[in-house]
PDB file of N, CA and C in Angstrom:
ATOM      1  N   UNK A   1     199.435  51.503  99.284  1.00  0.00           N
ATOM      2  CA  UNK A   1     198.793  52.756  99.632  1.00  0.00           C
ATOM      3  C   UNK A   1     197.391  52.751  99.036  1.00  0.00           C
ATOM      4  N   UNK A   2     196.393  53.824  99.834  1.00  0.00           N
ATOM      5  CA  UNK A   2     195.016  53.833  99.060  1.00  0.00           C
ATOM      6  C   UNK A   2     194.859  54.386  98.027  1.00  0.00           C
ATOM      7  N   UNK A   3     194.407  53.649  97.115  1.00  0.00           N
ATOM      8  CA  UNK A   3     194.683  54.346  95.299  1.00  0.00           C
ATOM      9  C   UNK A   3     193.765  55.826  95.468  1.00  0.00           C
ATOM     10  N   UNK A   4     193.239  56.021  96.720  1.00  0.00           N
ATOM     11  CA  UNK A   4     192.139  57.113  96.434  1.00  0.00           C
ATOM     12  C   UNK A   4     193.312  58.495  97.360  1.00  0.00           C
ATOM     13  N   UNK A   5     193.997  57.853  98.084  1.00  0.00           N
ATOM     14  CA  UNK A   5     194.715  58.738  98.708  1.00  0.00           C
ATOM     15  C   UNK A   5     196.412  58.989  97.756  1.00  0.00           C
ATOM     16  N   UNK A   6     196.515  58.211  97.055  1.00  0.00           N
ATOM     17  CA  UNK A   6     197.728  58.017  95.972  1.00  0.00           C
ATOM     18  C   UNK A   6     197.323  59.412  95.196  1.00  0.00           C
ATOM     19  N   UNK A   7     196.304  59.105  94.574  1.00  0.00           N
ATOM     20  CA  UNK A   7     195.461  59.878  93.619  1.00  0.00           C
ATOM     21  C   UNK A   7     195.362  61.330  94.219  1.00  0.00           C
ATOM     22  N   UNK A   8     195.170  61.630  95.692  1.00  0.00           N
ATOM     23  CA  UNK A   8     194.886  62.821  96.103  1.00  0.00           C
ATOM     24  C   UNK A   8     196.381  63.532  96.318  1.00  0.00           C
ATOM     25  N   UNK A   9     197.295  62.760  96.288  1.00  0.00           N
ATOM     26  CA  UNK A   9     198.598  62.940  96.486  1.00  0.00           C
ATOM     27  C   UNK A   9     198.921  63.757  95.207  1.00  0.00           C
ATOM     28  N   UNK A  10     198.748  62.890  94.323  1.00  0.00           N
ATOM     29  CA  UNK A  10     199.146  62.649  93.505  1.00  0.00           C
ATOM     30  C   UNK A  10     199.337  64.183  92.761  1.00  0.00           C
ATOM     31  N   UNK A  11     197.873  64.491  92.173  1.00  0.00           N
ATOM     32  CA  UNK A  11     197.294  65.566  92.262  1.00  0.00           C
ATOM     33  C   UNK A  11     196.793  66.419  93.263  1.00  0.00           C
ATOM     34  N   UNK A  12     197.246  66.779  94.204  1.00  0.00           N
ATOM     35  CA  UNK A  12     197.457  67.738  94.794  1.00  0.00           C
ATOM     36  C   UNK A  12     196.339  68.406  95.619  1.00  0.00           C
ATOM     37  N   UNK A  13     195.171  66.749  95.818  1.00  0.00           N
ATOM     38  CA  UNK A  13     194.001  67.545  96.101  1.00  0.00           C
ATOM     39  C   UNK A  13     193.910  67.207  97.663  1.00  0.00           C
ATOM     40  N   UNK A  14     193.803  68.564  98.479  1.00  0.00           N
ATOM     41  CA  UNK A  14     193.866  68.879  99.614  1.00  0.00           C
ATOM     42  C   UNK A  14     192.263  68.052 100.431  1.00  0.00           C
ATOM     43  N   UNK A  15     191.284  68.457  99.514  1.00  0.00           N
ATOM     44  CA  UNK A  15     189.777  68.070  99.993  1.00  0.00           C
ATOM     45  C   UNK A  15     189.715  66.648 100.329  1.00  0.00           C
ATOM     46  N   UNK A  16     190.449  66.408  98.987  1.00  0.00           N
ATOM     47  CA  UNK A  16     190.209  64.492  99.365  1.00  0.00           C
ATOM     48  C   UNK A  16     190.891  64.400 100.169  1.00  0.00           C
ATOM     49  N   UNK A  17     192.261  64.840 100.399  1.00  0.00           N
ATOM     50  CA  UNK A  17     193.080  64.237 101.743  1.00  0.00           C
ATOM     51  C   UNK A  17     191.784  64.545 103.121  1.00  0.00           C
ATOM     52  N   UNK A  18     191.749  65.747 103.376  1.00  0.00           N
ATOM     53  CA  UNK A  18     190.639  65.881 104.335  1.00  0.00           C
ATOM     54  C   UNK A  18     189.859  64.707 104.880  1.00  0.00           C
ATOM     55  N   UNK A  19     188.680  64.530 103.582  1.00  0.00           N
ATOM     56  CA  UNK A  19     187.923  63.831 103.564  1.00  0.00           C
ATOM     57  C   UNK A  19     188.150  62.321 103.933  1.00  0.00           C
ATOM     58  N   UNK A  20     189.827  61.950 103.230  1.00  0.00           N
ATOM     59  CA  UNK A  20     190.086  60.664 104.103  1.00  0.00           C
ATOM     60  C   UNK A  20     190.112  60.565 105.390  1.00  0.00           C
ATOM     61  N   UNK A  21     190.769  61.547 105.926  1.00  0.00           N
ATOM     62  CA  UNK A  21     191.437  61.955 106.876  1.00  0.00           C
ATOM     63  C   UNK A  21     190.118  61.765 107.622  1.00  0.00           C
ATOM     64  N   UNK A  22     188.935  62.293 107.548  1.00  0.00           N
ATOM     65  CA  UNK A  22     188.001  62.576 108.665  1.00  0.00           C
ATOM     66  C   UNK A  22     187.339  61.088 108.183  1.00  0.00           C
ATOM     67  N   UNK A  23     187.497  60.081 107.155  1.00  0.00           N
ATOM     68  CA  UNK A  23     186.718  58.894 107.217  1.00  0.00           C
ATOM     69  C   UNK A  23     187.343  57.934 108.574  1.00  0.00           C
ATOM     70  N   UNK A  24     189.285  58.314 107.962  1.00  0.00           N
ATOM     71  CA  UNK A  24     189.763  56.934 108.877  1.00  0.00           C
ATOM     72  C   UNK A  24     191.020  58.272 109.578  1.00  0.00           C
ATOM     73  N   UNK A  25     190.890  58.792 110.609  1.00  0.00           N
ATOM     74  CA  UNK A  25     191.994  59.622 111.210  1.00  0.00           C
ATOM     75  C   UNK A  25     193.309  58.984 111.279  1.00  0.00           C
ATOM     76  N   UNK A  26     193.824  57.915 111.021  1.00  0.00           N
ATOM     77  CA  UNK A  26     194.767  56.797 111.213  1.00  0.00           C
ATOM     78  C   UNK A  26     195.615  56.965 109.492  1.00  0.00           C
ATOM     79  N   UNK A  27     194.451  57.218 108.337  1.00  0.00           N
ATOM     80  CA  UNK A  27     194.905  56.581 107.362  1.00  0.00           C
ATOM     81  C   UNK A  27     196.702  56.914 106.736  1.00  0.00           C
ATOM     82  N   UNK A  28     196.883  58.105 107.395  1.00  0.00           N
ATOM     83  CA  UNK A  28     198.235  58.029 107.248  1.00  0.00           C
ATOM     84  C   UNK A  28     199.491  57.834 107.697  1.00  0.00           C
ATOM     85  N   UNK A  29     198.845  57.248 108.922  1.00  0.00           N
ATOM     86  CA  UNK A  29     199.617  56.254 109.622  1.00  0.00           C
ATOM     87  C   UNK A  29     200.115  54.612 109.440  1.00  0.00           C
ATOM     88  N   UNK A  30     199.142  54.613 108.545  1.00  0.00           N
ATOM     89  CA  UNK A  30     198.945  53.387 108.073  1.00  0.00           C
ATOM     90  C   UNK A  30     199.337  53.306 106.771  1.00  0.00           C
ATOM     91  N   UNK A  31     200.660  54.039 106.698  1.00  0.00           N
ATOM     92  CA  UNK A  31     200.982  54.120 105.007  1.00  0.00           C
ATOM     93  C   UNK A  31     202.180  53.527 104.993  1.00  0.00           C
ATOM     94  N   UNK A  32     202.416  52.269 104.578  1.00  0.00           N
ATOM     95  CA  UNK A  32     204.265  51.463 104.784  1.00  0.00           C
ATOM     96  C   UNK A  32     204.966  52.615 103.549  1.00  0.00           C
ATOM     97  N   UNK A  33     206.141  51.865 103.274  1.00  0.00           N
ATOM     98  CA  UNK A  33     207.117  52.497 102.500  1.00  0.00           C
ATOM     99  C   UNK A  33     208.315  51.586 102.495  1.00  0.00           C
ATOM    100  N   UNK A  34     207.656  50.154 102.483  1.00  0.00           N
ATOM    101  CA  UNK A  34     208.937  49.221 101.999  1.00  0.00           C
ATOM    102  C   UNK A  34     209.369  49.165 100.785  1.00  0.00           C
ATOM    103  N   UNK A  35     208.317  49.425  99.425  1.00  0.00           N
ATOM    104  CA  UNK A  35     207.789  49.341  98.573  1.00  0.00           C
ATOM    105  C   UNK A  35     207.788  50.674  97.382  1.00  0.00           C
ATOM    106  N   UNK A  36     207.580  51.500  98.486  1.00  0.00           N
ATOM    107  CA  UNK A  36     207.107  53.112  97.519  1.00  0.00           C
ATOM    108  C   UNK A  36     207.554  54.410  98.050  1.00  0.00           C
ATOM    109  N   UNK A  37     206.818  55.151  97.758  1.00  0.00           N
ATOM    110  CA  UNK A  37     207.243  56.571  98.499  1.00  0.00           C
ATOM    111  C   UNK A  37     205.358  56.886  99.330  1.00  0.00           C
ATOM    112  N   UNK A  38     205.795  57.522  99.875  1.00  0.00           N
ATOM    113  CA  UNK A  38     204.163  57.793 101.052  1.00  0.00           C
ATOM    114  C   UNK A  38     203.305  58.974 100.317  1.00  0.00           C
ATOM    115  N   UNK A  39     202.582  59.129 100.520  1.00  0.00           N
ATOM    116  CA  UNK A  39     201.562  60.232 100.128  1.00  0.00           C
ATOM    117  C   UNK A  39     202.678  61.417 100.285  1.00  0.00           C
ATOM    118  N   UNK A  40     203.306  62.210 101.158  1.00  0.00           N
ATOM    119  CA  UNK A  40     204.018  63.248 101.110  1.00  0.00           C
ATOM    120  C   UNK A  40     205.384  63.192 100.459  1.00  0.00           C
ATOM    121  N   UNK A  41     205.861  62.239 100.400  1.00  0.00           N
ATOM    122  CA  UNK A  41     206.904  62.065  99.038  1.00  0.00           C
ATOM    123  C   UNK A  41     206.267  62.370  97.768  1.00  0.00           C
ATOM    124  N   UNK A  42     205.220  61.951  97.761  1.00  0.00           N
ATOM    125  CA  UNK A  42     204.303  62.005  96.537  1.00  0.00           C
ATOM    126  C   UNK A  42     204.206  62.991  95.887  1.00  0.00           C
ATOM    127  N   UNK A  43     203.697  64.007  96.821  1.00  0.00           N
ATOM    128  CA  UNK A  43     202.752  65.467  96.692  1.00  0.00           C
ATOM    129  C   UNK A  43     204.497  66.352  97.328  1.00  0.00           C
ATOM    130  N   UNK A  44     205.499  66.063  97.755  1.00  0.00           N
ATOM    131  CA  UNK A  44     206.283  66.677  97.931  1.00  0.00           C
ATOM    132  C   UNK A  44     207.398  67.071  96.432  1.00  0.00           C
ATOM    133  N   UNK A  45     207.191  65.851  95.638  1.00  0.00           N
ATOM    134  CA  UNK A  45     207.598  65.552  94.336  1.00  0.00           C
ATOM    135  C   UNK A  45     207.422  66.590  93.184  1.00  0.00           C
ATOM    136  N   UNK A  46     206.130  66.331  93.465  1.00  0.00           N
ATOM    137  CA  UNK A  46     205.130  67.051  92.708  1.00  0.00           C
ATOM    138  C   UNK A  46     205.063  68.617  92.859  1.00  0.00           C
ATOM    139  N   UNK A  47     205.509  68.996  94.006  1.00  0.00           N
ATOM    140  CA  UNK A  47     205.427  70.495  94.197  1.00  0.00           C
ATOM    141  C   UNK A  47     203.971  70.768  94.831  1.00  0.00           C
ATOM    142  N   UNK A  48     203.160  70.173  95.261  1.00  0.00           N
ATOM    143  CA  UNK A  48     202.018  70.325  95.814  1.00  0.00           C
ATOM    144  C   UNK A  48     202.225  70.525  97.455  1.00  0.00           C
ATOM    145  N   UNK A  49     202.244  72.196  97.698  1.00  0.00           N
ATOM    146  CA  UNK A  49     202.513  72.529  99.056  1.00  0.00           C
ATOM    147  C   UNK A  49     201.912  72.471  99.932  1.00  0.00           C
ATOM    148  N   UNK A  50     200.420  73.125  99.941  1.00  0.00           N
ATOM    149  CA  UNK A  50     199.352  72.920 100.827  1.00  0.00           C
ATOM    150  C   UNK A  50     198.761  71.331 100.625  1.00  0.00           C
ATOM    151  N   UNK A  51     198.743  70.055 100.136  1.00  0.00           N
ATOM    152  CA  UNK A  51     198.795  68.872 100.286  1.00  0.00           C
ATOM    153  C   UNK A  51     200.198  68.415 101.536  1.00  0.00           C
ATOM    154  N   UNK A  52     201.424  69.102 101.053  1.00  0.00           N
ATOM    155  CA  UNK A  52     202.577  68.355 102.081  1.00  0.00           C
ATOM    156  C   UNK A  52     202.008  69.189 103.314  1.00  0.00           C
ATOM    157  N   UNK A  53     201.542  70.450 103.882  1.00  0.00           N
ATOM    158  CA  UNK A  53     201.298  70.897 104.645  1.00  0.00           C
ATOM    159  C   UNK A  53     200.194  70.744 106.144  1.00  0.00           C
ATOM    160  N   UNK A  54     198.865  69.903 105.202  1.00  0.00           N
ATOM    161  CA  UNK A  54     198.291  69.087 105.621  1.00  0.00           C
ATOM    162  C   UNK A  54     198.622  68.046 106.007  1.00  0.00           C
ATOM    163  N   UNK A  55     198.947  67.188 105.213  1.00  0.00           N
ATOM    164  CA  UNK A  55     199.443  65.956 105.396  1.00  0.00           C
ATOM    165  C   UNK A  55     200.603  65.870 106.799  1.00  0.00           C
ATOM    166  N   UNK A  56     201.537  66.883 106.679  1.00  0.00           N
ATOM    167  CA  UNK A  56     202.611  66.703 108.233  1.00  0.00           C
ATOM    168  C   UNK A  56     202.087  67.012 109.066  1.00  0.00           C
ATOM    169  N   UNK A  57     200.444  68.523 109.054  1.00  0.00           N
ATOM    170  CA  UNK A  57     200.329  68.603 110.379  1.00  0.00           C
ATOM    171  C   UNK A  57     199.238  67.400 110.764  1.00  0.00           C
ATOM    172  N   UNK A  58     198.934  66.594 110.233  1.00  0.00           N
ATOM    173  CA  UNK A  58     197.915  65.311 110.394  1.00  0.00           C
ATOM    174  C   UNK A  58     198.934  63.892 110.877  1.00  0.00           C
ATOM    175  N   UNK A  59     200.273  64.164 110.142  1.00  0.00           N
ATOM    176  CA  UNK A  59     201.375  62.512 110.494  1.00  0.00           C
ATOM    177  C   UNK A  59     202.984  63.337 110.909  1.00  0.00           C
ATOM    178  N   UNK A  60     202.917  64.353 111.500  1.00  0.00           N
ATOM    179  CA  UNK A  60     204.243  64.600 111.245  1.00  0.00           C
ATOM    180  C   UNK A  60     205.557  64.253 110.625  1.00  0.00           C
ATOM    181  N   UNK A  61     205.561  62.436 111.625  1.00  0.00           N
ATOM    182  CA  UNK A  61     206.212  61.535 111.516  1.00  0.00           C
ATOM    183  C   UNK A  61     206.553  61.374 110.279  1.00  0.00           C
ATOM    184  N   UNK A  62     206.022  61.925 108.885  1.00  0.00           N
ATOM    185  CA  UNK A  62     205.796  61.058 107.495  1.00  0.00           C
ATOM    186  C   UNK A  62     207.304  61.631 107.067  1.00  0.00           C
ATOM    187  N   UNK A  63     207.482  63.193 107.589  1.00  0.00           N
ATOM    188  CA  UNK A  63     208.482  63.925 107.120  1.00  0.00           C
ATOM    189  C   UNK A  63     209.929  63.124 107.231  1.00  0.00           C
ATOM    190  N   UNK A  64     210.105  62.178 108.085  1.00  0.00           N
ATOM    191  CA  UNK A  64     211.267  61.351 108.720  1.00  0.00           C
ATOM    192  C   UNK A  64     211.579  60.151 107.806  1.00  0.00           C
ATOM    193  N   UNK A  65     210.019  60.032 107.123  1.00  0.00           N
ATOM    194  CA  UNK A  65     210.272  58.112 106.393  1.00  0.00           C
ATOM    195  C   UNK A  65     211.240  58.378 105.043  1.00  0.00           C
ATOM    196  N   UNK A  66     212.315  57.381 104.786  1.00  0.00           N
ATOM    197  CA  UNK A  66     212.775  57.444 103.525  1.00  0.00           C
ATOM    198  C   UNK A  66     212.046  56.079 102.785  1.00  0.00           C
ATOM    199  N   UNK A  67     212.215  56.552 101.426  1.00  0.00           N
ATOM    200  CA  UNK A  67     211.322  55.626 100.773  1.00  0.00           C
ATOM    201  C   UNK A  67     212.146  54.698 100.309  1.00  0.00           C
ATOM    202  N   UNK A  68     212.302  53.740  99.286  1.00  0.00           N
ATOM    203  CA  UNK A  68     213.406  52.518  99.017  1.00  0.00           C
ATOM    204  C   UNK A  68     214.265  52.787  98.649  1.00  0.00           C
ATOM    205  N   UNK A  69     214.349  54.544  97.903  1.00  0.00           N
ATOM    206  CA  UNK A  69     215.718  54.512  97.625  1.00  0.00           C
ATOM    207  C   UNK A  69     216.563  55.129  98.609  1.00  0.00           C
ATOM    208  N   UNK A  70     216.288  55.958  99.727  1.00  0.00           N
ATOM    209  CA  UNK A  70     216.726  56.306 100.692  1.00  0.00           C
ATOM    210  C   UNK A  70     216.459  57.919 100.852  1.00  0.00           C
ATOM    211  N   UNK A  71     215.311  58.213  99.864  1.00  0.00           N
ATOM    212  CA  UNK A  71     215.118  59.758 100.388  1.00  0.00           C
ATOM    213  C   UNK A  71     214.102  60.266 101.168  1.00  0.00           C
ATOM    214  N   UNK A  72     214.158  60.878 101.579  1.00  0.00           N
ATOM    215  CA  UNK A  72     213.074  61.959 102.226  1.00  0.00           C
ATOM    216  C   UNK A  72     212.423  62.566 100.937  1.00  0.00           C
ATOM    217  N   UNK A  73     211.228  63.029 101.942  1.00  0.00           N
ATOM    218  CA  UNK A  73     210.010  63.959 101.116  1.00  0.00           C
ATOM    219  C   UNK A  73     211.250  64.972 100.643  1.00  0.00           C
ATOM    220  N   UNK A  74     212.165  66.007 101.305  1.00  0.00           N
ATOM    221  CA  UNK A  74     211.877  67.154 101.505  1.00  0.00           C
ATOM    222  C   UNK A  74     213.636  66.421 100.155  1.00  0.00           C
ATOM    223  N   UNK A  75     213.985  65.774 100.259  1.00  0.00           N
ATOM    224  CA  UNK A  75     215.291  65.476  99.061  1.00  0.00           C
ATOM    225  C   UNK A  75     214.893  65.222  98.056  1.00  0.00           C
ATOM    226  N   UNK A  76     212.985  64.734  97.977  1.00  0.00           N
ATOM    227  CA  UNK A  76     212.724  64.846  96.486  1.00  0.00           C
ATOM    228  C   UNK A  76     211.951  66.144  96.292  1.00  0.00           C
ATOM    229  N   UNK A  77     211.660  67.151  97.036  1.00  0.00           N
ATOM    230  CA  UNK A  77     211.421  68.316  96.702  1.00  0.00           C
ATOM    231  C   UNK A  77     211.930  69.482  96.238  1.00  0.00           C
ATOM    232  N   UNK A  78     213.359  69.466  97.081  1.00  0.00           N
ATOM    233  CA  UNK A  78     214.617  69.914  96.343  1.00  0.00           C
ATOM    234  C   UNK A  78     214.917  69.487  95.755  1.00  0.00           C
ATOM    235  N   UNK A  79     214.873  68.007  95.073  1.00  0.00           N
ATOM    236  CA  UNK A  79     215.455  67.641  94.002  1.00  0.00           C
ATOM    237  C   UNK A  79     215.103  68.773  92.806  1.00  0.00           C
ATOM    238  N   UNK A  80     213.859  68.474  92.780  1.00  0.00           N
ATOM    239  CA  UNK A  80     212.900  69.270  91.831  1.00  0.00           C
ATOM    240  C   UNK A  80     212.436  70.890  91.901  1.00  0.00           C
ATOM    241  N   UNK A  81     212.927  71.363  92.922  1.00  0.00           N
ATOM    242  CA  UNK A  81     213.535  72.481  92.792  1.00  0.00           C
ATOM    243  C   UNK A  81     212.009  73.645  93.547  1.00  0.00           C
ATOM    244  N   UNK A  82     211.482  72.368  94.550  1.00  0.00           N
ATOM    245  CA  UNK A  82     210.253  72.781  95.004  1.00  0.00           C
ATOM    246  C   UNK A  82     210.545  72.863  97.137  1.00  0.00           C
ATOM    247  N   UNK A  83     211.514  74.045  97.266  1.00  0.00           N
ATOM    248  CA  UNK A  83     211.950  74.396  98.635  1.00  0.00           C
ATOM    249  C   UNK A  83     211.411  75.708  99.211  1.00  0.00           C
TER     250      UNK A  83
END
């Protein structure tokens, strides 16, 4: 993943997602998950709402990926008690 979009995940910052977003419109399409969890696992983790909010209406698709251990965004959000 892009350490600059990890980072925006990460912390919860909506602008930078944007800002990727309008460099490469693709970039979160282009996010595997053989390996990790995706930008919205990330920021779904984390409790960062308006980041997961952006982020699905830009990849929808992201909401569907499980990451290596077999969860969804939205099973590590409830995990953590962020529904």
């Amino acid at each position: 993943m892009d350490p600059k979009l990890f980072n925006a995940a990460f912390t919860g910052d909506v602008n930078v997602l944007l800002g990727l977003i309008q460099e490469d419109p693709l970039i979160l399409h282009t996010v595997t998950v053989t390996t990790s969890n995706t930008p919205l696992h990330v920021a779904a983790l984390l409790g960062h709402a308006e980041f997961v909010m952006v982020a699905m209406q830009n990849h929808p698709g992201l909401v569907d990926e499980l990451n290596q251990q077999g969860f969804s965004p939205i099973h590590l959000a409830s995990a953590k008690g962020h529904w």
